[in-house]
Protein backbone atom coordinates (compact mmCIF):
# COMPACT_ATOMS: atom_id res chain seq x y z
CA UNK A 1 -108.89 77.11 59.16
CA UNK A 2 -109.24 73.56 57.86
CA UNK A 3 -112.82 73.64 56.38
CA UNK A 4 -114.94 70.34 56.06
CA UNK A 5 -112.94 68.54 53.17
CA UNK A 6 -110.17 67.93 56.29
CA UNK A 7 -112.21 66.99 58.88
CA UNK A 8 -111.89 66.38 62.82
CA UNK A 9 -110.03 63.01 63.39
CA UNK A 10 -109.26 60.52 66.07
CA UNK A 11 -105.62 62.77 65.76
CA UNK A 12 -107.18 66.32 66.92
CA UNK A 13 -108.44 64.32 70.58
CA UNK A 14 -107.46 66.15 73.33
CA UNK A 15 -106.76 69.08 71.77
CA UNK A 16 -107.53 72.50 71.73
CA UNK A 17 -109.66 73.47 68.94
CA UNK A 18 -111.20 76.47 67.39
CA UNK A 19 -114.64 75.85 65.54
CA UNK A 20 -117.50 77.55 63.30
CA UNK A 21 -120.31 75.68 63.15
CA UNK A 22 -123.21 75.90 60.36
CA UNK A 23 -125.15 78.12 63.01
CA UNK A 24 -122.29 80.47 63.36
CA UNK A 25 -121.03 79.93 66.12
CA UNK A 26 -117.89 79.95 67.02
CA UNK A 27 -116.13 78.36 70.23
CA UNK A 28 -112.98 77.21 71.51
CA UNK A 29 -113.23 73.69 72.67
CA UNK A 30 -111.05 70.76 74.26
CA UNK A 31 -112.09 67.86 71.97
CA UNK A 32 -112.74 64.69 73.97
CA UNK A 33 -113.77 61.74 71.86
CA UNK A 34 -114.61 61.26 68.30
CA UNK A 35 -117.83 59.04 68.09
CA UNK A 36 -118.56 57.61 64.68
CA UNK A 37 -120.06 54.56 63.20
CA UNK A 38 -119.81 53.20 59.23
CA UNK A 39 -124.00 52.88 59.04
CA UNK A 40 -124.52 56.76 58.55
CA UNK A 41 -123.32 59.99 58.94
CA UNK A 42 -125.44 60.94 61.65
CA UNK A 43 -124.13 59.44 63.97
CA UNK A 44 -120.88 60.37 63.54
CA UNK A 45 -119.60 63.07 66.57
CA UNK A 46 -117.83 64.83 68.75
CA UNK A 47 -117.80 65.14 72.92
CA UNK A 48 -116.58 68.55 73.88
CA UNK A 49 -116.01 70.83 76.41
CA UNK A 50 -116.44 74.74 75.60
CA UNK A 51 -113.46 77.02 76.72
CA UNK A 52 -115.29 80.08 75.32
CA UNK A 53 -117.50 81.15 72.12
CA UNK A 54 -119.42 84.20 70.78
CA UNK A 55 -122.98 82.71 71.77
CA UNK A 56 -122.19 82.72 75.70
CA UNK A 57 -125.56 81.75 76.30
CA UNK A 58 -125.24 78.35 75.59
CA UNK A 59 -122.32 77.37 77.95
CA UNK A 60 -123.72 75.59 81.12
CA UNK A 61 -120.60 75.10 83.50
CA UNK A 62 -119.73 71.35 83.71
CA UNK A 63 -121.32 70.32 80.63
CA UNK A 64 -119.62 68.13 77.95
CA UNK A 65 -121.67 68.72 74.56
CA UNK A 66 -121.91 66.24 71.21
CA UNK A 67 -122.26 67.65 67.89
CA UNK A 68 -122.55 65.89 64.83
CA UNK A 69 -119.25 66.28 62.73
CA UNK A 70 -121.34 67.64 59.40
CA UNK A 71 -122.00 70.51 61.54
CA UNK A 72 -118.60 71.91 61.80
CA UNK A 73 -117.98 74.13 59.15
CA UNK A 74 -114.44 74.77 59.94
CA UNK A 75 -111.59 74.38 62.07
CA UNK A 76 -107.76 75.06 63.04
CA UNK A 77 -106.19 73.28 65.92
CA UNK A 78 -104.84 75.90 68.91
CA UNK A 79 -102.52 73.25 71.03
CA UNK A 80 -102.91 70.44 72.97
């Protein structure tokens, strides 16, 4: 996995992703838009859609979620 030295880009939209977060969680996602800004790091994100993850109780069906990027621990891309 590409850990937070290589992180998400504008390249890795639409994709299929797999993530750990800081939490630990752990999801699939399809990545739909990079948000970011150069004023600070907080509000630099991502919209996503969860395919599946280890904490099933925090899917709601037809939901896209934002994170902010520093909370991705990890990631490795798993097609487009």
């Amino acid at each position: 996995m590409n850990t937070v030295k290589n992180r998400i880009g504008r390249e890795h939209q639409d994709k299929r992703l797999r993530v750990e977060v800081l939490g630990g969680e752990i999801a699939e996602i399809k990545l739909l838009l990079i948000s970011g800004c150069d004023q600070h790091q907080e509000c630099n994100g991502i919209v996503y859609d969860i395919i599946s993850t280890n904490r099933s109780d925090h899917i709601k069906n037809g939901t896209a979620y934002w994170s902010e990027v520093v909370y991705v621990k990890s990631f490795e891309v798993h097609g487009g």
